[in-house]
N, C-alpha and C. Protein backbone atom coordinates (compact mmCIF):
# COMPACT_ATOMS: atom_id res chain seq x y z
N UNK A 1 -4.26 15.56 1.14
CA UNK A 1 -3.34 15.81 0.05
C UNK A 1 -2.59 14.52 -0.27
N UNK A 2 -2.64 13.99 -1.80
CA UNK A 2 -1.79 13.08 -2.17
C UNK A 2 -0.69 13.47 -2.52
N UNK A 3 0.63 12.84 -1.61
CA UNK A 3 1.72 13.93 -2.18
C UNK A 3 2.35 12.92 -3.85
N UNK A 4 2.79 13.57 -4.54
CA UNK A 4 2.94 12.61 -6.26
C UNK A 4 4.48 12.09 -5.94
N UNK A 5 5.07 12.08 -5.69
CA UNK A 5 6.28 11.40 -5.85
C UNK A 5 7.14 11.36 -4.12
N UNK A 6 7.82 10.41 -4.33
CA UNK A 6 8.47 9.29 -3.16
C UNK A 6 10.05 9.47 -3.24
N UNK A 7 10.44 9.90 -2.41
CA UNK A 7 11.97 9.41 -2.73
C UNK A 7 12.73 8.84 -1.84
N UNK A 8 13.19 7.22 -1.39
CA UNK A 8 13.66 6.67 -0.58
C UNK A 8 14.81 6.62 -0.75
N UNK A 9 15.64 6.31 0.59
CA UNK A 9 16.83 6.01 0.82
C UNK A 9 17.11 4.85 1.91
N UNK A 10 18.35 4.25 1.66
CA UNK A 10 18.60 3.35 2.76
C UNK A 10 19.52 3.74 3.20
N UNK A 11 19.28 4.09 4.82
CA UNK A 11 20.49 4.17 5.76
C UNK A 11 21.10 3.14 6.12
N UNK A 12 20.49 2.31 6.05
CA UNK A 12 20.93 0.78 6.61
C UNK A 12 20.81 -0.05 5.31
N UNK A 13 21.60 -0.94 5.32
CA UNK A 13 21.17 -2.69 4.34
C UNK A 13 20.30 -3.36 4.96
N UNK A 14 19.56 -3.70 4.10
CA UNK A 14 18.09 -5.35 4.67
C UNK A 14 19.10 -6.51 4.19
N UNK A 15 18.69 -7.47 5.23
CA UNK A 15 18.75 -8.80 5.40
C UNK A 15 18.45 -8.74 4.13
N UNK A 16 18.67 -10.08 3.54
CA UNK A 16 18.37 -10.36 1.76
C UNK A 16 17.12 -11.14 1.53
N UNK A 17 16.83 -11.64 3.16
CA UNK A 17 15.31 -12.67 2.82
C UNK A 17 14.07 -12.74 3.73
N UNK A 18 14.11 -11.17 3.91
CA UNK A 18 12.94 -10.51 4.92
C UNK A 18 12.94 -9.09 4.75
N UNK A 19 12.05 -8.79 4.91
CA UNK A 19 11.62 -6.61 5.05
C UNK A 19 11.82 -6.45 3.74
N UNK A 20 11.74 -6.72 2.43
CA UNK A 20 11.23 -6.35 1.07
C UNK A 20 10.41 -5.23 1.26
N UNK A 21 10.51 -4.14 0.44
CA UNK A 21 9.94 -3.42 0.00
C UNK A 21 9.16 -3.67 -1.22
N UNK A 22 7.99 -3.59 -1.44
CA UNK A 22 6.98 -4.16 -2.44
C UNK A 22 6.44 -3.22 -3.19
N UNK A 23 6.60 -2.57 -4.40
CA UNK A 23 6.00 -1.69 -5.41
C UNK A 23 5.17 -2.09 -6.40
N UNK A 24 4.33 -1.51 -6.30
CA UNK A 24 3.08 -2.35 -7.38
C UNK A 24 2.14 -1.01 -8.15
N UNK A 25 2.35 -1.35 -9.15
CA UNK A 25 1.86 -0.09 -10.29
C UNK A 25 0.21 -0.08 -10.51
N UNK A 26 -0.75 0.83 -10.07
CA UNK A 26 -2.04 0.13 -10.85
C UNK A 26 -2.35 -0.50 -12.16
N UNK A 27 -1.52 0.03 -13.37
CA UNK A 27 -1.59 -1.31 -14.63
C UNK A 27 -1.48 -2.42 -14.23
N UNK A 28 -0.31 -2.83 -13.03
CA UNK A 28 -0.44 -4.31 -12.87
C UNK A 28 -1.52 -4.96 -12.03
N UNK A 29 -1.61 -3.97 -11.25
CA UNK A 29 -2.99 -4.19 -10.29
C UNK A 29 -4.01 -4.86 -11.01
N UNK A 30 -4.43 -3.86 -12.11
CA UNK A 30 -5.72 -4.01 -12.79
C UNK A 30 -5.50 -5.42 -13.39
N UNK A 31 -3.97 -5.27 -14.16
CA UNK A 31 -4.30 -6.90 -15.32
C UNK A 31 -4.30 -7.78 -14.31
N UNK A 32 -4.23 -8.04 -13.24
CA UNK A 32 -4.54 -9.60 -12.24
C UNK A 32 -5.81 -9.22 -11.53
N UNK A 33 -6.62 -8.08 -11.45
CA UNK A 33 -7.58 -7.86 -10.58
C UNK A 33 -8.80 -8.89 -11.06
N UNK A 34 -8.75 -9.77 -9.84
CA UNK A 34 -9.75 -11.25 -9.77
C UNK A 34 -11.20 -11.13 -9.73
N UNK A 35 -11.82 -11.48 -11.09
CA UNK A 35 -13.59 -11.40 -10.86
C UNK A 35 -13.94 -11.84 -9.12
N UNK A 36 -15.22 -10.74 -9.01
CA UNK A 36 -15.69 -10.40 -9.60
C UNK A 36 -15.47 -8.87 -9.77
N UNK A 37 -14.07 -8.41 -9.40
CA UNK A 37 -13.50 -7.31 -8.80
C UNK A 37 -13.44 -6.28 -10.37
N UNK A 38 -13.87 -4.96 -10.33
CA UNK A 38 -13.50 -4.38 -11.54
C UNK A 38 -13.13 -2.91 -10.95
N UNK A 39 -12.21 -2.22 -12.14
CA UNK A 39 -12.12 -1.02 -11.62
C UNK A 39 -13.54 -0.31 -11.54
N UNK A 40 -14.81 -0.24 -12.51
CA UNK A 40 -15.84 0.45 -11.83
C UNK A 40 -16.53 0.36 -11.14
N UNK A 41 -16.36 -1.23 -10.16
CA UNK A 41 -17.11 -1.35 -9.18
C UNK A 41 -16.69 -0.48 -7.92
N UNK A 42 -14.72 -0.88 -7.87
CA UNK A 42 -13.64 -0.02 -7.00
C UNK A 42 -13.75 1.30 -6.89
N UNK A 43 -14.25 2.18 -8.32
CA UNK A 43 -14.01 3.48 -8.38
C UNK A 43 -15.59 4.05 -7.06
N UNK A 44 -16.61 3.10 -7.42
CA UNK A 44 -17.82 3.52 -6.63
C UNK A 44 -17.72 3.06 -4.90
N UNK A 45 -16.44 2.22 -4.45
CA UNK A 45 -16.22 2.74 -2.69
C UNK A 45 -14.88 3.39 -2.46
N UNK A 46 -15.25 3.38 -1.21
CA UNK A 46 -14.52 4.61 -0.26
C UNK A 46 -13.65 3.42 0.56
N UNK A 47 -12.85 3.79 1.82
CA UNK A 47 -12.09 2.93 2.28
C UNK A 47 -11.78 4.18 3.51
N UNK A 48 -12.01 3.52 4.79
CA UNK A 48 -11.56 3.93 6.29
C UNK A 48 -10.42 3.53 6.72
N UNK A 49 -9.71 4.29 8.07
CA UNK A 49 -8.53 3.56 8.31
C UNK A 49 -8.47 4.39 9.60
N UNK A 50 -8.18 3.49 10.41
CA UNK A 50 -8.03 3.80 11.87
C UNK A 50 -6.55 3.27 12.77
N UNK A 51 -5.65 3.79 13.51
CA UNK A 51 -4.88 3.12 14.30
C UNK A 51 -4.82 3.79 16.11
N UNK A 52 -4.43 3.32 16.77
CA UNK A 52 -4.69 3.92 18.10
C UNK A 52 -3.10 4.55 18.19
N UNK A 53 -2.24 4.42 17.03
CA UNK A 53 -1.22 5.72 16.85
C UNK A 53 -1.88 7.31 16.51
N UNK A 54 -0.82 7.88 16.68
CA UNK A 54 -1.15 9.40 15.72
C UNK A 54 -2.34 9.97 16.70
N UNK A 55 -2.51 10.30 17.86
CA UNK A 55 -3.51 10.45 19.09
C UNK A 55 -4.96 9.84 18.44
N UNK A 56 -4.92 8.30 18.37
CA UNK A 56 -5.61 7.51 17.97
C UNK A 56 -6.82 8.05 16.35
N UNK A 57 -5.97 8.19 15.40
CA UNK A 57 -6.85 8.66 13.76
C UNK A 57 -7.43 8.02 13.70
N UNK A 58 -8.28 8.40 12.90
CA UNK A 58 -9.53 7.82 11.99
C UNK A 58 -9.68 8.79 10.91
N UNK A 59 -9.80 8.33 10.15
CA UNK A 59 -9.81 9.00 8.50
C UNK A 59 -11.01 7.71 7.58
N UNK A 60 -11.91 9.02 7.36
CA UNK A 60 -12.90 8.26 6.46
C UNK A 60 -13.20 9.16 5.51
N UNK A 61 -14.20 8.09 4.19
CA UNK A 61 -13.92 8.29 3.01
C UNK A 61 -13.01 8.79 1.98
N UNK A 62 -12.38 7.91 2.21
CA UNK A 62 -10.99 7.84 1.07
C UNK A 62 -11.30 7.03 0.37
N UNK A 63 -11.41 7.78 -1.55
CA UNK A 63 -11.40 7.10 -2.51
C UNK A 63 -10.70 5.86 -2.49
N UNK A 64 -10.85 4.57 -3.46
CA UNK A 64 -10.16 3.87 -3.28
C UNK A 64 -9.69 4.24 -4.51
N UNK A 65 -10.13 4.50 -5.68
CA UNK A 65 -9.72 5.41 -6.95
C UNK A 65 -9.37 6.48 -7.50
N UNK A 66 -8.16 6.62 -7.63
CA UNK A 66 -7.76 8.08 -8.05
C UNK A 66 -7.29 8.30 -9.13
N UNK A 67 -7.67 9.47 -10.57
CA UNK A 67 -7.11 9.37 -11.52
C UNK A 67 -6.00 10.06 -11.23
N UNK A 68 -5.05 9.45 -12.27
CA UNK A 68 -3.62 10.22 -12.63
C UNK A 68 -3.79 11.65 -12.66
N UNK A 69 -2.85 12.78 -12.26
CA UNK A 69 -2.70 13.83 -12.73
C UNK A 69 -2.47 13.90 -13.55
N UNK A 70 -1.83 13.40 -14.56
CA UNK A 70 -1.13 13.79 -15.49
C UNK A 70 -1.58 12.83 -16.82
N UNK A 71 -2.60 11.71 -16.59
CA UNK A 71 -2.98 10.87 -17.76
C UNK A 71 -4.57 10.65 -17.32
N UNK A 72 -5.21 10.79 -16.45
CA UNK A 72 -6.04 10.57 -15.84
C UNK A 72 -6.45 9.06 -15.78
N UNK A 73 -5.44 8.33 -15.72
CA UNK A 73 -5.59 6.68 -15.66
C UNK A 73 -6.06 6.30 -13.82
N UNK A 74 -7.11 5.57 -14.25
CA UNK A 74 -7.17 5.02 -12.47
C UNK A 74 -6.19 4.71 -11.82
N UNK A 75 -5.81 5.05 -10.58
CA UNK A 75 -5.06 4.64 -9.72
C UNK A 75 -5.56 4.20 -8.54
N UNK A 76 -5.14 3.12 -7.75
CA UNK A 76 -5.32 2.86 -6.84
C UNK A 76 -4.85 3.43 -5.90
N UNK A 77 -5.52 3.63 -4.51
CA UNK A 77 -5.32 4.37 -3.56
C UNK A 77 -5.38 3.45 -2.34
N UNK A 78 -4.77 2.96 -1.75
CA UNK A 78 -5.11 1.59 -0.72
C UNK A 78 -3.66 1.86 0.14
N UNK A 79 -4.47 1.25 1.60
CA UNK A 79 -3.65 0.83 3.03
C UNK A 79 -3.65 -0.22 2.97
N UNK A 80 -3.07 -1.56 3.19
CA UNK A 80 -3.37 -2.71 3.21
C UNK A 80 -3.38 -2.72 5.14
N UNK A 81 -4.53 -3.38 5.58
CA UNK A 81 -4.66 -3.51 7.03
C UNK A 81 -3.24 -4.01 7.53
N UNK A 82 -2.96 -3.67 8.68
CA UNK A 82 -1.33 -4.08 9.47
C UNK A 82 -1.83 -4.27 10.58
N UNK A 83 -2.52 -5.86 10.80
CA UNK A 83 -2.21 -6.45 12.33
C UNK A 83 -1.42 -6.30 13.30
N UNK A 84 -0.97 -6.69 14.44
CA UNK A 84 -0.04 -6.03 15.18
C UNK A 84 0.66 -7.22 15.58
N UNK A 85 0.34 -8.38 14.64
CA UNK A 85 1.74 -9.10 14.00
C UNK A 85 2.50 -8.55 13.09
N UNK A 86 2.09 -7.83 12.07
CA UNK A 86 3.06 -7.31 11.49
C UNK A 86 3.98 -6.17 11.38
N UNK A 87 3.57 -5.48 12.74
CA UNK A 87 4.40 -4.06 13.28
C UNK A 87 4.84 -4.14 14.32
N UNK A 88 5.75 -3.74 14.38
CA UNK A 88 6.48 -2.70 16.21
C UNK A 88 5.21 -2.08 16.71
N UNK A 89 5.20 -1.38 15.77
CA UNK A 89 4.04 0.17 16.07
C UNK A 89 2.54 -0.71 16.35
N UNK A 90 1.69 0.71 16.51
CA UNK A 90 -0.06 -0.03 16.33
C UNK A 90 -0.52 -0.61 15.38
N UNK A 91 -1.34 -1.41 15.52
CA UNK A 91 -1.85 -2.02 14.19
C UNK A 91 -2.93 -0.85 13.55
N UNK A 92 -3.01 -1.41 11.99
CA UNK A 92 -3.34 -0.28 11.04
C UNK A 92 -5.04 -0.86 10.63
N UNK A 93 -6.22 -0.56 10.90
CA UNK A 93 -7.19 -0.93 10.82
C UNK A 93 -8.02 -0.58 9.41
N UNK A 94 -8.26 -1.27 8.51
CA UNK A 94 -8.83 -1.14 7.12
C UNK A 94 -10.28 -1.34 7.04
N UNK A 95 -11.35 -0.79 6.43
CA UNK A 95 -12.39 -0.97 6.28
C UNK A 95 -12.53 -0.21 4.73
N UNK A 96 -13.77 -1.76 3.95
CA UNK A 96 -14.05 -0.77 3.37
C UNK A 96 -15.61 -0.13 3.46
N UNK A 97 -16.12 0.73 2.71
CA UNK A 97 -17.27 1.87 2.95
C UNK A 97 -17.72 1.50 1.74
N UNK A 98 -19.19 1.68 1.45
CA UNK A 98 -20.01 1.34 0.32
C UNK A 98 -20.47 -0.07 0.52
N UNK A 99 -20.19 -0.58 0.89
CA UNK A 99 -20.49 -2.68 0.62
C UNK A 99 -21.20 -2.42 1.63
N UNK A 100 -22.24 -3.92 0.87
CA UNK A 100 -23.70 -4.54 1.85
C UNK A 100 -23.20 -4.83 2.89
N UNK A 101 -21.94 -5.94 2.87
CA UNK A 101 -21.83 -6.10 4.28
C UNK A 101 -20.45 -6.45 4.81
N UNK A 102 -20.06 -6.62 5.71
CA UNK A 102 -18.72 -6.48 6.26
C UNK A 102 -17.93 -7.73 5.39
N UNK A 103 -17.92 -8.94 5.53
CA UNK A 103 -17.88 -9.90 4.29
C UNK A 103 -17.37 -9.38 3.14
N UNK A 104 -18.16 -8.67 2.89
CA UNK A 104 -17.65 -8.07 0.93
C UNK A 104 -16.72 -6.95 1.33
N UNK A 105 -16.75 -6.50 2.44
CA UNK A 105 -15.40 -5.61 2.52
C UNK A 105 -14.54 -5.98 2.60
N UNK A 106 -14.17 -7.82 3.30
CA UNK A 106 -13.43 -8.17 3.98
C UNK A 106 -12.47 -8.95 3.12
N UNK A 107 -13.90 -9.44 1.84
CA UNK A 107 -13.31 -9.78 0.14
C UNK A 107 -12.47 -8.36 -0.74
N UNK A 108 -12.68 -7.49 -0.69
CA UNK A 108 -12.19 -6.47 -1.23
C UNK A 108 -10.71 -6.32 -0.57
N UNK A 109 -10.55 -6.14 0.57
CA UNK A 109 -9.15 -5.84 1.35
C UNK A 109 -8.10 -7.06 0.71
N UNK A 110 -8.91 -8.06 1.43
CA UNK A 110 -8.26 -9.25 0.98
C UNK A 110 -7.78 -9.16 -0.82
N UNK A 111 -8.41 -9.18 -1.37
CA UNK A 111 -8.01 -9.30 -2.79
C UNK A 111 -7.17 -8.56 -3.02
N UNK A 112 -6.99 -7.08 -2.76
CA UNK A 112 -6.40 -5.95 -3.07
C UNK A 112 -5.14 -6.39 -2.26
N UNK A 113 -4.85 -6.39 -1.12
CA UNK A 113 -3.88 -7.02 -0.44
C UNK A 113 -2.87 -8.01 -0.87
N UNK A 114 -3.56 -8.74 -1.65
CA UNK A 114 -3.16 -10.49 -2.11
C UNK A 114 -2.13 -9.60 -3.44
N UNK A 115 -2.76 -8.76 -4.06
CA UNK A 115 -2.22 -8.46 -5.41
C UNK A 115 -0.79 -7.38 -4.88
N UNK A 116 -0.99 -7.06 -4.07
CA UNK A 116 -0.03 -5.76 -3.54
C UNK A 116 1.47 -6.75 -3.10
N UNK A 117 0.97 -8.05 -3.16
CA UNK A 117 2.34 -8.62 -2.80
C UNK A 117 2.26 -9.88 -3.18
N UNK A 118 1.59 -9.87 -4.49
CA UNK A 118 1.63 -10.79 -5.82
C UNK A 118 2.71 -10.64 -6.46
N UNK A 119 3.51 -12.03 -7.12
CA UNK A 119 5.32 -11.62 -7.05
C UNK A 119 5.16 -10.82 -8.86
N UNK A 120 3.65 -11.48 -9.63
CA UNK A 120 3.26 -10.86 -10.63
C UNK A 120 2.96 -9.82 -11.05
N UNK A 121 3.27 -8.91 -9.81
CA UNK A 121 2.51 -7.29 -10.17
C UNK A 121 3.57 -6.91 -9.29
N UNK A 122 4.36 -7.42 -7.72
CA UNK A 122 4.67 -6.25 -6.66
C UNK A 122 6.52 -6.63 -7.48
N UNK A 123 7.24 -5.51 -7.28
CA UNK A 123 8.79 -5.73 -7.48
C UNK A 123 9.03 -5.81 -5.81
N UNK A 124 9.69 -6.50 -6.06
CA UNK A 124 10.61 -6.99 -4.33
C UNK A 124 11.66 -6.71 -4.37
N UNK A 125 11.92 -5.37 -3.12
CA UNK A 125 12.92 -4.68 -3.43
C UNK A 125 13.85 -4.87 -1.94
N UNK A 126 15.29 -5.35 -2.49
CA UNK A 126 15.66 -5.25 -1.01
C UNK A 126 17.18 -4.34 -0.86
N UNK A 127 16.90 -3.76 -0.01
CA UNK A 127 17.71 -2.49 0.08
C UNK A 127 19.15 -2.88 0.40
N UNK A 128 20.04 -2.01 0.02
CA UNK A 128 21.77 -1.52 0.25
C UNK A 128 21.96 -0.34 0.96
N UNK A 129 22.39 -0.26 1.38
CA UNK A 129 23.02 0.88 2.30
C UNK A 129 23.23 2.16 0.65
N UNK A 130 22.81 3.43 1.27
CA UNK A 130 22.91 4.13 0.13
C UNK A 130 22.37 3.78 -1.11
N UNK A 131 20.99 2.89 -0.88
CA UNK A 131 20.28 3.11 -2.29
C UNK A 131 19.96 4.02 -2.66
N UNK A 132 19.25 4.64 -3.64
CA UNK A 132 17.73 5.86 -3.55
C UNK A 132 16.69 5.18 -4.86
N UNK A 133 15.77 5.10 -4.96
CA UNK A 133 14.51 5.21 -4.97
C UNK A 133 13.23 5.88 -5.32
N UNK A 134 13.32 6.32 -6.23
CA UNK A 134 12.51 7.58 -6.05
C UNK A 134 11.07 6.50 -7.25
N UNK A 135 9.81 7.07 -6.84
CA UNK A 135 8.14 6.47 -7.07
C UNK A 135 7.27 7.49 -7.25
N UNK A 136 6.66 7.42 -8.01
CA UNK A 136 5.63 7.77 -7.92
C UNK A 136 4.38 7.57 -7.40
N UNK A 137 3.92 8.26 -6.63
CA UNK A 137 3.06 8.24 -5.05
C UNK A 137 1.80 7.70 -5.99
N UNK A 138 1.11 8.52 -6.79
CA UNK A 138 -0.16 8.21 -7.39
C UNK A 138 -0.23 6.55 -8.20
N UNK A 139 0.67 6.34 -8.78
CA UNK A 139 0.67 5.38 -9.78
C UNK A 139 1.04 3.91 -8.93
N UNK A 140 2.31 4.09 -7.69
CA UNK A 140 2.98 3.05 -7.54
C UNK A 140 1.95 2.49 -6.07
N UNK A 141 1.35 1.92 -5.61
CA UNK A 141 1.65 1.55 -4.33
C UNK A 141 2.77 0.93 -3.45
N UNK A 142 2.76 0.72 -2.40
CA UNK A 142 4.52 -0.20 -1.56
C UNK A 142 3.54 0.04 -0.29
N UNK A 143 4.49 -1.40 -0.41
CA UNK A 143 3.87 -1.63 1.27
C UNK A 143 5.72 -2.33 1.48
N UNK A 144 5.38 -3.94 2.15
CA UNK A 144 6.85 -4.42 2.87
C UNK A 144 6.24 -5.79 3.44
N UNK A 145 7.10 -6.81 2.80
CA UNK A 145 6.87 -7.89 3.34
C UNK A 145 7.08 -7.73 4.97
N UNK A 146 6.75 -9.00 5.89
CA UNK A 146 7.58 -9.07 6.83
C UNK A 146 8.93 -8.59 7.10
N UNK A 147 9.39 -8.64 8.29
CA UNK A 147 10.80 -8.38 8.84
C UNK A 147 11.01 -8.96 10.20
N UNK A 148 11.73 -10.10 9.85
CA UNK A 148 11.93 -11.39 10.74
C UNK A 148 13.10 -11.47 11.08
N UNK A 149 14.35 -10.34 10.50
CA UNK A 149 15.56 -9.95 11.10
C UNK A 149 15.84 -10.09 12.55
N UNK A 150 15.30 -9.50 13.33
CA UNK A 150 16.29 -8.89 14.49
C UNK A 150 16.72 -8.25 14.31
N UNK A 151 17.06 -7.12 13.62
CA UNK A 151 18.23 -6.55 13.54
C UNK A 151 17.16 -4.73 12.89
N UNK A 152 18.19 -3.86 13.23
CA UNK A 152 17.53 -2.78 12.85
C UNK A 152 17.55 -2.23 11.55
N UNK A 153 16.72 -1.72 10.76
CA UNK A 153 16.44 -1.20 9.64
C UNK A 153 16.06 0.07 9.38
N UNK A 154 17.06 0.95 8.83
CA UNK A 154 16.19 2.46 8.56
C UNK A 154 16.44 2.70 7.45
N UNK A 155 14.94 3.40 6.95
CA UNK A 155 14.72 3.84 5.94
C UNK A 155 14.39 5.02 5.90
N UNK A 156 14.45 5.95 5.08
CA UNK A 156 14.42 7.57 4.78
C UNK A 156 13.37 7.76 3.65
N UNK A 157 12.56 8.71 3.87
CA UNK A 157 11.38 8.88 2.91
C UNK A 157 11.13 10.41 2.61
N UNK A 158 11.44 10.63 1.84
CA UNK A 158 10.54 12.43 1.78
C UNK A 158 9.56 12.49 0.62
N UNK A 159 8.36 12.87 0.60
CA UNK A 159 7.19 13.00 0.13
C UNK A 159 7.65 14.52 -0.95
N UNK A 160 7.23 14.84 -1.93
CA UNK A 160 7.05 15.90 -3.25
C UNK A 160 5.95 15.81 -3.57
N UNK A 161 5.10 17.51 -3.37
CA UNK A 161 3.98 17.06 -4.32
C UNK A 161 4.11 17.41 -5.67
């Protein structure tokens, strides 16, 4: 289940020049998406994702394309991989499904990745104590720069479908 809308809060303030929150719309996705990359090549794979959290998941074939409910415009559907430089937690393992060979998957992540926190497509958002937030799940992706603080950060999320 894709849940459609996001609504964040900050319990805490972010540092002003680390842990960004990154929102990126598929319109913007698409207008920077780098040959030889197209949405109908995207719409024809799938995308895996594994972490040794969550009594170690694995979840396969997940579109990487999803139309809008409500306009039926492509949307992107993407994890960007999370090394376990870039978490507390387990690292977040990305593959994609359909491609000849690991290489062209490894071009796909990468690209998609690069754009998700392209300063041309992602808004960099950095939180106040008592923000809110609210996204749309289908349309927006977010991920989060680094967080090179020290210091603790909470954020509040509840999912709407």
């Amino acid at each position: 289940m894709s849940y459609r809308i996001q609504f964040f809060t900050a319990v805490t303030a972010s540092p002003k020049n680390t842990g960004f929150t990154l929102f990126a719309t598929s319109p913007m996705i698409w207008k920077y998406l780098p040959a030889p990359l197209t949405i109908d090549y995207l719409r024809n794979l799938t995308w895996s994702v594994s972490t040794s959290s969550f009594n170690s998941s694995i979840i396969r074939g997940l579109p990487l394309i999803q139309d809008h409910p409500h306009n039926s415009q492509p949307c992107l559907r993407y994890h960007e991989p999370w090394p376990q430089s870039k978490t507390a937690f387990e690292a977040t393992n990305v593959m994609i499904d359909n491609v000849t060979t690991e290489v062209e998957g490894k071009a796909v992540c990468d690209a998609l990745t690069a754009l998700l926190h392209d300063r041309r497509v992602a808004l960099y958002h950095t939180w106040e104590k008592g923000d809110l937030l609210v996204s749309d799940n289908v349309l927006a992706m977010h991920t989060r720069s680094d967080f090179t603080a020290g210091c603790d950060r909470e954020l509040w999320r509840i999912h709407v479908e």
